[in-house]
Protein backbone atom coordinates (compact mmCIF):
# COMPACT_ATOMS: atom_id res chain seq x y z
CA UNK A 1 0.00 0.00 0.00
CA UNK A 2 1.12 3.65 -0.37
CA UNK A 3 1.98 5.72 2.33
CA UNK A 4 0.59 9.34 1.82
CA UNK A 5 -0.46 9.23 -1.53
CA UNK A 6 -3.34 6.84 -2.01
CA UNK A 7 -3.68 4.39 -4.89
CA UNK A 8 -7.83 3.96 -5.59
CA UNK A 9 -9.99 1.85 -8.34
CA UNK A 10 -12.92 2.69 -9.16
CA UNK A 11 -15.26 0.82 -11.32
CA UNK A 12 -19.32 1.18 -12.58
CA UNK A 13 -21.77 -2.09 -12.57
CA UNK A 14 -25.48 -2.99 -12.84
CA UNK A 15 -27.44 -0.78 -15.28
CA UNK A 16 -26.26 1.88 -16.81
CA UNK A 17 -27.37 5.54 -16.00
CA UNK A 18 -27.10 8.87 -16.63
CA UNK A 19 -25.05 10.53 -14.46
CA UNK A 20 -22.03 7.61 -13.88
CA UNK A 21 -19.48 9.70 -15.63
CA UNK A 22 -20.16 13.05 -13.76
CA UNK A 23 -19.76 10.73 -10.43
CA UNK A 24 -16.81 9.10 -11.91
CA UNK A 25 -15.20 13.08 -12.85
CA UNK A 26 -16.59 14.01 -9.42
CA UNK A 27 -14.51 11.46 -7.77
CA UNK A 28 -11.56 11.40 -9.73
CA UNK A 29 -10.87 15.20 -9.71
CA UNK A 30 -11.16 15.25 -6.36
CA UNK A 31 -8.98 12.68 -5.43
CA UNK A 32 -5.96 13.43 -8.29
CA UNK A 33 -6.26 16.94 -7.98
CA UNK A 34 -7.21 18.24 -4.71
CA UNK A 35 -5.76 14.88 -2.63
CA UNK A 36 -3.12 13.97 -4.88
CA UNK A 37 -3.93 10.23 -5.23
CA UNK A 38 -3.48 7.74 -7.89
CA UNK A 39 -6.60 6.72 -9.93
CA UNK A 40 -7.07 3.36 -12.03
CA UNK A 41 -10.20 2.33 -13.41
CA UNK A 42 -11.86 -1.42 -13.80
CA UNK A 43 -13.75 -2.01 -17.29
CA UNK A 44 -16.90 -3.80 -17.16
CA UNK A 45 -17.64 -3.60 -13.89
CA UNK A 46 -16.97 -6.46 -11.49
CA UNK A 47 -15.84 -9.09 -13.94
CA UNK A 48 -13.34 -6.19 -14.89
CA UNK A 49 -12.14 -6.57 -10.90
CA UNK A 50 -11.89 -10.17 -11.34
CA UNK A 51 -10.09 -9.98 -14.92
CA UNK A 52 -7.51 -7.02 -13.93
CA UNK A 53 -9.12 -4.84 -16.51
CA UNK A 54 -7.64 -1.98 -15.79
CA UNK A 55 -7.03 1.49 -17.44
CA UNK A 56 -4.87 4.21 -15.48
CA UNK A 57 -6.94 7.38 -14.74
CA UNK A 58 -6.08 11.05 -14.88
CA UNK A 59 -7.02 14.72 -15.41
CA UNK A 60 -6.77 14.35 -19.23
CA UNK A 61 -9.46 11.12 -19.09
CA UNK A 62 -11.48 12.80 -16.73
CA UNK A 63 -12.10 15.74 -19.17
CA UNK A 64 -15.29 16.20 -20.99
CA UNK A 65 -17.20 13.14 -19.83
CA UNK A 66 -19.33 15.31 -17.80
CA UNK A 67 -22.15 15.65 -20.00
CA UNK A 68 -21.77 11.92 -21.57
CA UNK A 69 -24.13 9.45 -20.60
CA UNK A 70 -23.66 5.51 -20.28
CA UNK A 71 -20.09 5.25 -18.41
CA UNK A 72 -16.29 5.14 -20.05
CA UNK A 73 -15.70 2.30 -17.51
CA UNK A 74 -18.30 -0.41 -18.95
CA UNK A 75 -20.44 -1.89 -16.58
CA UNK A 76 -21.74 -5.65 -15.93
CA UNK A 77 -24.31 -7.47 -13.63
CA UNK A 78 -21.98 -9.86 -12.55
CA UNK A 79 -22.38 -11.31 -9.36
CA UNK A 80 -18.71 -11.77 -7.27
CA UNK A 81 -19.46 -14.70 -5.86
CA UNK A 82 -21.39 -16.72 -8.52
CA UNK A 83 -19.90 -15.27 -11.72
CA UNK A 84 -19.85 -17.49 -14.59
CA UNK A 85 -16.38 -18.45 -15.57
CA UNK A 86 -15.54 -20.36 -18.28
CA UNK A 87 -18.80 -22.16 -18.16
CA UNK A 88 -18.71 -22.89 -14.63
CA UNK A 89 -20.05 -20.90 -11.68
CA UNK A 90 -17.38 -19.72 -9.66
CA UNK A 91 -17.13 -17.34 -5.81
CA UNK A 92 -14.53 -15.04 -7.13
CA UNK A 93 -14.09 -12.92 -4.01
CA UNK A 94 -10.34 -14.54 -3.47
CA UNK A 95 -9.50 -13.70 -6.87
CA UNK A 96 -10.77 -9.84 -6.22
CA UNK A 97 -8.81 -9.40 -3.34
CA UNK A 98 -5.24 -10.78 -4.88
CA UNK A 99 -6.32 -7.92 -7.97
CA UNK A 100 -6.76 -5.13 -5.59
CA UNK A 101 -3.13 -6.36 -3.73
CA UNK A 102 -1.45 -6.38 -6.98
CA UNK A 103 -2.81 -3.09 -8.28
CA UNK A 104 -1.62 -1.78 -5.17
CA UNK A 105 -4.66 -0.51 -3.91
CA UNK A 106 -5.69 1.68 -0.70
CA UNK A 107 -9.61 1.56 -1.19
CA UNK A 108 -12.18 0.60 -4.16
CA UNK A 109 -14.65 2.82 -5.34
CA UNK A 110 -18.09 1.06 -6.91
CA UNK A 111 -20.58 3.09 -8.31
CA UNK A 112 -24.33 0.79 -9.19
CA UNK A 113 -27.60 0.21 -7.71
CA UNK A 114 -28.56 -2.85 -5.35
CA UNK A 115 -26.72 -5.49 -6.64
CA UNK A 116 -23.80 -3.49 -6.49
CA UNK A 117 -24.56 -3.08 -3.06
CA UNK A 118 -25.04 -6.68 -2.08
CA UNK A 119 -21.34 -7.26 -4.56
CA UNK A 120 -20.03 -4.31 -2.43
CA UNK A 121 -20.91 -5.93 0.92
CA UNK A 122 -19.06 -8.96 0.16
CA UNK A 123 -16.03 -7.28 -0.97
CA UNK A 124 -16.08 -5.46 2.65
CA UNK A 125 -16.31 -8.68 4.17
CA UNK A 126 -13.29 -10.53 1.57
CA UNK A 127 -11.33 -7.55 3.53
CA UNK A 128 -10.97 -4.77 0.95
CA UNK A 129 -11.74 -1.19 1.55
CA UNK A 130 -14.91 -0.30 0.10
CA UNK A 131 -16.95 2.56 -0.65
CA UNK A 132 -20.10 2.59 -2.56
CA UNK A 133 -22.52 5.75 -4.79
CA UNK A 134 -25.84 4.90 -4.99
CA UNK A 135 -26.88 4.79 -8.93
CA UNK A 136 -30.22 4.04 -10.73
CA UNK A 137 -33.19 5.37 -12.50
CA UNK A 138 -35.44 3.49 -9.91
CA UNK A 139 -34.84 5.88 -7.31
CA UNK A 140 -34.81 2.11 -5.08
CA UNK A 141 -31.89 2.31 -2.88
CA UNK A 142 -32.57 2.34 0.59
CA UNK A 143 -30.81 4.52 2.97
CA UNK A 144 -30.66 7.34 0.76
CA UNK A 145 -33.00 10.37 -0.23
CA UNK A 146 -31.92 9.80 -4.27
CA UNK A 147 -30.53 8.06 -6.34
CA UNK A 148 -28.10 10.00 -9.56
CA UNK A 149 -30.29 8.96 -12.76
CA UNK A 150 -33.68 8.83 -11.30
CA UNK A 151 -33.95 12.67 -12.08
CA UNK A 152 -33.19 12.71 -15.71
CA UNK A 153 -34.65 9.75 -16.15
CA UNK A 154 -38.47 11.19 -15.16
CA UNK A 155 -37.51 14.02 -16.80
CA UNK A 156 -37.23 11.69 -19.99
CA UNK A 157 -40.67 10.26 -18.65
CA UNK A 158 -42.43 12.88 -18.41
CA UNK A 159 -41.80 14.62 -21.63
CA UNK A 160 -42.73 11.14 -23.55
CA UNK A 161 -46.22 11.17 -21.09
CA UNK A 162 -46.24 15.03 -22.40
CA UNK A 163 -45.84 14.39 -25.97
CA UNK A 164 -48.37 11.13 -25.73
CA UNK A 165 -51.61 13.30 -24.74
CA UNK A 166 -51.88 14.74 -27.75
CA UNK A 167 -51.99 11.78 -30.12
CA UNK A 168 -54.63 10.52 -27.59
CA UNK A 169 -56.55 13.19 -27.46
CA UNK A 170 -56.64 13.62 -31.24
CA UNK A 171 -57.54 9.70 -31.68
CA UNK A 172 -59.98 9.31 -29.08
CA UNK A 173 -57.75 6.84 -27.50
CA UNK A 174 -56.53 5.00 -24.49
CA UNK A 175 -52.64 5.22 -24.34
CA UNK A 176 -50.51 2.78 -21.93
CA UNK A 177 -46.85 4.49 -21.36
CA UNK A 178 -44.85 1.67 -19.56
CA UNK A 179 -42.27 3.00 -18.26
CA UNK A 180 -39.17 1.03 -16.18
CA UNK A 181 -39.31 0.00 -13.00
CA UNK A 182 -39.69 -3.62 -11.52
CA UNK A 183 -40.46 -3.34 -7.97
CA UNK A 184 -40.44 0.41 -7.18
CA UNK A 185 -43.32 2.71 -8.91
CA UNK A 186 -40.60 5.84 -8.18
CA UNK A 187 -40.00 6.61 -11.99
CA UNK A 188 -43.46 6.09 -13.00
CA UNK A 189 -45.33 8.08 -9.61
CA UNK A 190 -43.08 10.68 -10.34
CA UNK A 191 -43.07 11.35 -14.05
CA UNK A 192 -47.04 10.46 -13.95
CA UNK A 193 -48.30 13.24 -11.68
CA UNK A 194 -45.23 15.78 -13.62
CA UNK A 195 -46.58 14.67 -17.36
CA UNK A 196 -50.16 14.94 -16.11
CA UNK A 197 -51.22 11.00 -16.71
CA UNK A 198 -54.70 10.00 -16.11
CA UNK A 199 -53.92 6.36 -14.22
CA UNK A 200 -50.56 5.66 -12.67
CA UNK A 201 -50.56 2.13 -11.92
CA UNK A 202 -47.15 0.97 -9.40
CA UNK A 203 -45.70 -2.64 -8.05
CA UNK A 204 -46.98 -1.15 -5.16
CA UNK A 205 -50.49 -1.07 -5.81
CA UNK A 206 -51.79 -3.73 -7.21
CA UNK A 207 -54.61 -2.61 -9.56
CA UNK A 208 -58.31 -3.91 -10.83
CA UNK A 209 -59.15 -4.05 -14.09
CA UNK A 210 -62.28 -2.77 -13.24
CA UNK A 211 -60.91 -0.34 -11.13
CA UNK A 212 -59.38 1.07 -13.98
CA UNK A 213 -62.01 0.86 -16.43
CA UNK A 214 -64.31 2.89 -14.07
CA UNK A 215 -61.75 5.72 -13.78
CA UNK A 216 -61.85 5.56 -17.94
CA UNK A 217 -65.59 5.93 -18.26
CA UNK A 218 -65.83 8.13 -15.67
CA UNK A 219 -63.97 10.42 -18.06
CA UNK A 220 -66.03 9.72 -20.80
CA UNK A 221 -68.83 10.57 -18.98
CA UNK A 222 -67.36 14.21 -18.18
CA UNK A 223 -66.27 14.51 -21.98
CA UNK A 224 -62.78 13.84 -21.78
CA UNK A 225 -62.63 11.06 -25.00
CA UNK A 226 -59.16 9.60 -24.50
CA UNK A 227 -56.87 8.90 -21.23
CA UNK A 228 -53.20 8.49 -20.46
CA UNK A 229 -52.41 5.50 -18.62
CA UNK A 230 -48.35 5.24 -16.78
CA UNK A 231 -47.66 1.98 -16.13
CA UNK A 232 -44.90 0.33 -14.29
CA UNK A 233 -43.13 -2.36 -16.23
CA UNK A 234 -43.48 -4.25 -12.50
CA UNK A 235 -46.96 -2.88 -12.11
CA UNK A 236 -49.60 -6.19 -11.97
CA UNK A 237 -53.53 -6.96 -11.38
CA UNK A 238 -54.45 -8.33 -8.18
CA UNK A 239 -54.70 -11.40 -9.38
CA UNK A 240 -51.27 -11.99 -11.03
CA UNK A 241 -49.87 -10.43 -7.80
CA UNK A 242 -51.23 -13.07 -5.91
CA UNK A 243 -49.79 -15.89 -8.25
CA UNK A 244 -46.01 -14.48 -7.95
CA UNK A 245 -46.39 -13.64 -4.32
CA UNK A 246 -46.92 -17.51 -3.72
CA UNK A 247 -44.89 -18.45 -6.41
CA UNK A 248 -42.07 -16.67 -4.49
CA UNK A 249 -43.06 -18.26 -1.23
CA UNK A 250 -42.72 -21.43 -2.60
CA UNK A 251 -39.02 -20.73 -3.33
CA UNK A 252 -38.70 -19.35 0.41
CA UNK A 253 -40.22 -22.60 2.01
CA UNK A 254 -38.68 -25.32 -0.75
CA UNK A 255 -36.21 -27.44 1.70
CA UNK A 256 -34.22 -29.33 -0.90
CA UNK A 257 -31.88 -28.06 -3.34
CA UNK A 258 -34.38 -29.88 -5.91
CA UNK A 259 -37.39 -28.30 -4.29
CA UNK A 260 -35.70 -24.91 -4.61
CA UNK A 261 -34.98 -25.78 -8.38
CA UNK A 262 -38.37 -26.38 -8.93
CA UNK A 263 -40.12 -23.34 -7.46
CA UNK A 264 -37.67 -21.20 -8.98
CA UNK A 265 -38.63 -22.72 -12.27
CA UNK A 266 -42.29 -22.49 -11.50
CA UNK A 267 -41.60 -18.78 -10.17
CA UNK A 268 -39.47 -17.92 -13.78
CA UNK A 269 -42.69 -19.16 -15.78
CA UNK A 270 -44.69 -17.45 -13.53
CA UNK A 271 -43.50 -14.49 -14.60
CA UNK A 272 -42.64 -15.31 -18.15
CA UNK A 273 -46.29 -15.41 -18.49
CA UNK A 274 -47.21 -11.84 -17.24
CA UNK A 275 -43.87 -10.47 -18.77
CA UNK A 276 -46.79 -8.85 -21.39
CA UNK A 277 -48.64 -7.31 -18.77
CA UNK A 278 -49.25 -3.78 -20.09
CA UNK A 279 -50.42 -5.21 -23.61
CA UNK A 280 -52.82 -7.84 -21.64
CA UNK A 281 -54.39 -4.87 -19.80
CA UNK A 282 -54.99 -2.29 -22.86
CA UNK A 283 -56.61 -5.52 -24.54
CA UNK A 284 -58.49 -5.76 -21.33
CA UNK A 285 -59.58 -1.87 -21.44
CA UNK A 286 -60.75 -1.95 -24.52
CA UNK A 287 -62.94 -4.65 -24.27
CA UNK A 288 -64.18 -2.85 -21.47
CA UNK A 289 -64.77 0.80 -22.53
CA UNK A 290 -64.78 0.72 -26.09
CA UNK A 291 -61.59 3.36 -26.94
CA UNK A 292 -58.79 1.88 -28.85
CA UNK A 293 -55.99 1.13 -26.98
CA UNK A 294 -52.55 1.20 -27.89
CA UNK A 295 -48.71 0.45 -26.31
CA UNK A 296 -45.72 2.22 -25.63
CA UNK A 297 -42.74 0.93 -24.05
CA UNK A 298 -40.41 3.63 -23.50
CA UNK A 299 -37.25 1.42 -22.48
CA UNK A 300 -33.85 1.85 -22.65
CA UNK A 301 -34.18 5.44 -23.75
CA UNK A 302 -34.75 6.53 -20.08
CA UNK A 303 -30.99 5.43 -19.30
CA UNK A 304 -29.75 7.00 -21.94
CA UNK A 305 -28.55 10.16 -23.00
CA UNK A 306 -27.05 13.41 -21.44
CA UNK A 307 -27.54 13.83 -17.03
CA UNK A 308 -29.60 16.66 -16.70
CA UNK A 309 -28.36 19.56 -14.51
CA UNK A 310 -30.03 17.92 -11.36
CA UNK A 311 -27.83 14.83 -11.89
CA UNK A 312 -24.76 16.12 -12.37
CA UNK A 313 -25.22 17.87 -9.24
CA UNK A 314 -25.95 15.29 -7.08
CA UNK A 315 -23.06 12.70 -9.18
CA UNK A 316 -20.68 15.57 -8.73
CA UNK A 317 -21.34 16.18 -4.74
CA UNK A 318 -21.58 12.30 -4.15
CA UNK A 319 -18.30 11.66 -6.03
CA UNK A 320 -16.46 14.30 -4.18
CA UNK A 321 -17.87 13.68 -0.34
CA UNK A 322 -16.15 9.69 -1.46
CA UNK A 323 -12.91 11.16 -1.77
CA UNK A 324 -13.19 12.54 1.70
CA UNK A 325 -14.74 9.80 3.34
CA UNK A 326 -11.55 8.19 2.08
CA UNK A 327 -9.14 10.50 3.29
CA UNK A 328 -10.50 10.17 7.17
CA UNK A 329 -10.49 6.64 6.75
CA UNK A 330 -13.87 5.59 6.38
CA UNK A 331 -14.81 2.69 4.43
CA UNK A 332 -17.34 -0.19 3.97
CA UNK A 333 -19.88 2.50 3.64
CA UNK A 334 -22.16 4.17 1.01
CA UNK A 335 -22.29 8.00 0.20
CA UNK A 336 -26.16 8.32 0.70
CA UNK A 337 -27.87 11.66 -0.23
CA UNK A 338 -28.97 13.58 2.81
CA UNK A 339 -30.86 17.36 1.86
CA UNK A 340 -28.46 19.21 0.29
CA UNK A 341 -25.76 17.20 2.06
CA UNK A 342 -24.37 13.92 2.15
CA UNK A 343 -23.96 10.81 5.22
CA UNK A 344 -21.89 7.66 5.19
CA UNK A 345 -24.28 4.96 5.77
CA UNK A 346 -22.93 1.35 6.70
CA UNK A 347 -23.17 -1.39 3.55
CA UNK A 348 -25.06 -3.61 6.13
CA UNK A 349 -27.81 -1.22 6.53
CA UNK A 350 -28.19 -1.03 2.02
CA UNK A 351 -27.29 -4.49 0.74
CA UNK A 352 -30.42 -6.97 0.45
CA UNK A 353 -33.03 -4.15 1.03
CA UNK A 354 -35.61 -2.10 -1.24
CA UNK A 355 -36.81 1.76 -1.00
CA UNK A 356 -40.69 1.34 -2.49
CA UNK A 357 -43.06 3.84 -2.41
CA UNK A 358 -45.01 3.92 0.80
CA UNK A 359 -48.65 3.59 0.27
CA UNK A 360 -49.13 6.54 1.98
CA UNK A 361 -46.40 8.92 0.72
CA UNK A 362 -47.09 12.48 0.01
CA UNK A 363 -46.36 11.47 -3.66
CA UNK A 364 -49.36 9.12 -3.64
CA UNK A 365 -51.28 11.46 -1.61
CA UNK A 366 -50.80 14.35 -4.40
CA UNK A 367 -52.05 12.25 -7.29
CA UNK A 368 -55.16 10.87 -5.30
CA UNK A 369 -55.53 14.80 -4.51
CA UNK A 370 -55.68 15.59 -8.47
CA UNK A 371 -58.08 12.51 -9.39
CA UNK A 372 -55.52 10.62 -10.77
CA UNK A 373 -56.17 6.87 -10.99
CA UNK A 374 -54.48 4.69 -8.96
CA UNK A 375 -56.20 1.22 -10.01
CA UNK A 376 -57.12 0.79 -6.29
C-alpha cells in the first residue's frame, strides 16, 4: 500500500445511468487533484475486478465526460461470488482481493444500484476497503434520499407522457406508457403526476381491471374522450400479484436443493407469463370501454442520454464527499444523499433491502388529490 499518496480503483456495474461519468469526474478530480492520489479504473464492472481490466486514470481522461451518458468504464451485472467463468459458476471474491493487492490498492470505489450493493458488501467482508454511490433510474436504494439517474430519467418520462396526450386526445384513444421500474413505482409516480397522466398504476399497488375501467368511463362521462395511462413495467392486477407472491413463497419454504430448483422454475414461468402485462391490460380496457388502446414501451431510452443539470449535481457532490470519506479513513460505507448534504451509511444497513413507495407517501397522496387513478 502507499503511504501518503493513495492508490484507488474505481469501477461502474449494474445498469447503466445517466449521471455515472459526472460521479466518476466528481470522484476522480477530487482525489488526483485536490488529494493527490493515484486513480485506475476497472472495465466492465466487477468481472473487470476479477479480470484485472484496468485502465490508469487522470485529469486528461477525466475531461469532458461530464455531460456523456452511459459510463467510459463499462459496466456488468456480474455477481462476485457466482460469476460465470468459463462455463462454470465460480465465488470469485479470493481472486478480487489478490487484484486489488497487486494493483496496489488503498480503497475501491463502486458506483451501481442494489446489486452493487449486495457485490459491495461482500467485498467489505473478503477484507478490501470499500466505498459505494448509490446509482439508478429506480430511485430504489434504501438509505438514501436519491438516487443520480432517477432525475433525468423522469424528466425523460415525463416529456414522452407530455408528448403522448396529444396523439390521444386527437384519436380518441386509451394510451398505456410503460415506463421502467420492476419493484419500485418511483420513476413512473413521479413522471405520472409531472406529465399529467390519467392512471398511474405501481408494483406497489396492485390494480383492478375494473378499477381502472371505471376511472376511464368516468372520463367519458365528463367529456374527456381519451386517457393516459403510466404503467410500471413491475406494475400487476391483483390477481397476477397473488400468483407471484406464492410463487415466491414457494421458493422461500422449498427445503431441498431440488425443491428450490423447482419453485424457482415455477416462479421464472410465472412471470414469463405476465412479462406482457401492459399489452394484456390495454386488450383488457378496450374490451371494457370501447376506446382503442394502444402500447408504448419507453425502455432503454430513459438510461440514456445526457444527465440533466439535477444529476450532475448530485453525481458531482456524491463523487467528491467519497474522496473525503476516504481521506478520514472511512470505508465499507455508502455516500447516501442527505438534503443538500451527504452521510456515510454502513453497507449492512443497504445491501439486500428495497426503497418502495409507501402507500401513503405524500407522492401518492398528491395524485389521489388531483383525481388521478391509482387502479385501487
Amino acid at each position: 500500500m502507499s503511504g501518503t499518496t493513495k492508490r484507488i480503483g474505481i469501477l461502474t456495474a449494474g445498469g447503466d445511468s445517466p449521471g455515472l461519468n459526472a460521479a466518476i469526474r466528481g470522484f476522480g478530480k477530487s482525489a488526483i487533484g485536490h488529494h493527490h492520489w493515484e486513480l485506475v479504473g476497472f472495465r466492465d464492472g466487477i468481472r473487470g475486478l476479477v479480470e484485472n481490466h484496468t485502465v490508469e486514470l487522470d485529469s486528461r481522461a477525466l475531461s469532458g465526460i461530464l455531460t456523456v451518458g452511459g459510463t467510459i468504464l463499462g459496466t456488468s451485472r456480474d455477481k462476485i461470488h457466482k460469476m460465470t467463468v468459463d462455463g462454470e459458476v465460480c465465488d470469485m471474491r479470493a481472486t478480487a482481493v489478490e487484484v486489488y493487492e497487486k494493483n496496489g490498492l488503498d480503497a475501491l470505489v463502486l458506483l451501481g444500484g442494489g446489486g452493487t450493493a449486495k457485490n459491495a458488501m461482500r467485498l467489505a467482508e473478503a477484507g478490501l476497503n470499500v466505498v459505494m454511490l448509490p446509482k439508478t433510474i429506480d430511485n430504489d436504494i434504501a438509505c438514501t434520499d436519491t438516487t443520480f439517474g432517477f432525475a433525468t430519467a423522469t424528466e425523460i418520462a415525463t416529456e414522452a407522457v407530455d408528448r403522448l396526450h396529444s396523439t390521444a386526445h386527437s384519436h380518441h384513444r386509451i394510451i398505456l406508457t410503460e415506463i421502467m421500474g420492476h419493484r419500485a413505482g418511483w420513476l413512473t409516480l413521479g413522471s405520472g403526476i409531472a406529465g399529467g397522466a390519467d392512471i398511474i398504476l405501481l408494483p406497489e399497488i396492485p390494480y383492478s381491471v375494473e378499477s381502472v375501467a371505471k376511472t376511464i368511463e368516468t372520463r367519458l362521462s365528463r367529456g374527456n374522450t381519451f386517457s393516459v395511462v403510466a404503467i410500471a413495467e413491475g406494475a400487476r392486477d391483483q390477481g397476477d400479484t397473488a400468483d407471484a407472491e406464492a410463487a415466491r413463497v414457494l421458493v422461500d419454504v422449498a427445503k431441498t436443493p431440488e425443491a428450490q430448483r423447482a419453485a424457482k422454475t415455477h416462479l421464472a414461468n410465472v412471470e414469463d407469463a405476465q412479462r406482457e402485462h401492459t399489452f394484456k391490460l390495454a386488450r383488457e380496457l378496450e374490451a371494457a370501454t370501447g376506446l382503442e388502446s394502444r402500447v408504448t414501451i419507453l425502455g432503454y431510452v430513459q438510461r440514456g442520454g445526457t444527465p440533466c443539470a439535477a444529476d450532475r449535481l448530485l453525481a458531482s457532490r456524491l463523487g467528491t464527499a467519497a474522496a473525503d470519506l476516504i481521506a478520514d479513513g472511512q470505508y465499507q460505507v455508502m455516500v447516501a444523499a442527505r438534503g443538500e448534504g451527504t452521510e456515510p451509511v454502513p453497507l449492512a444497513d443497504v445491501a439486500g433491502k428495497v426503497k418502495l413507495v409507501p402507500p401513503d407517501h405524500a407522492w401518492v397522496q398528491t395524485a389521489r388529490q388531483l383525481g388521478t387513478g391509482l387502479g385501487d
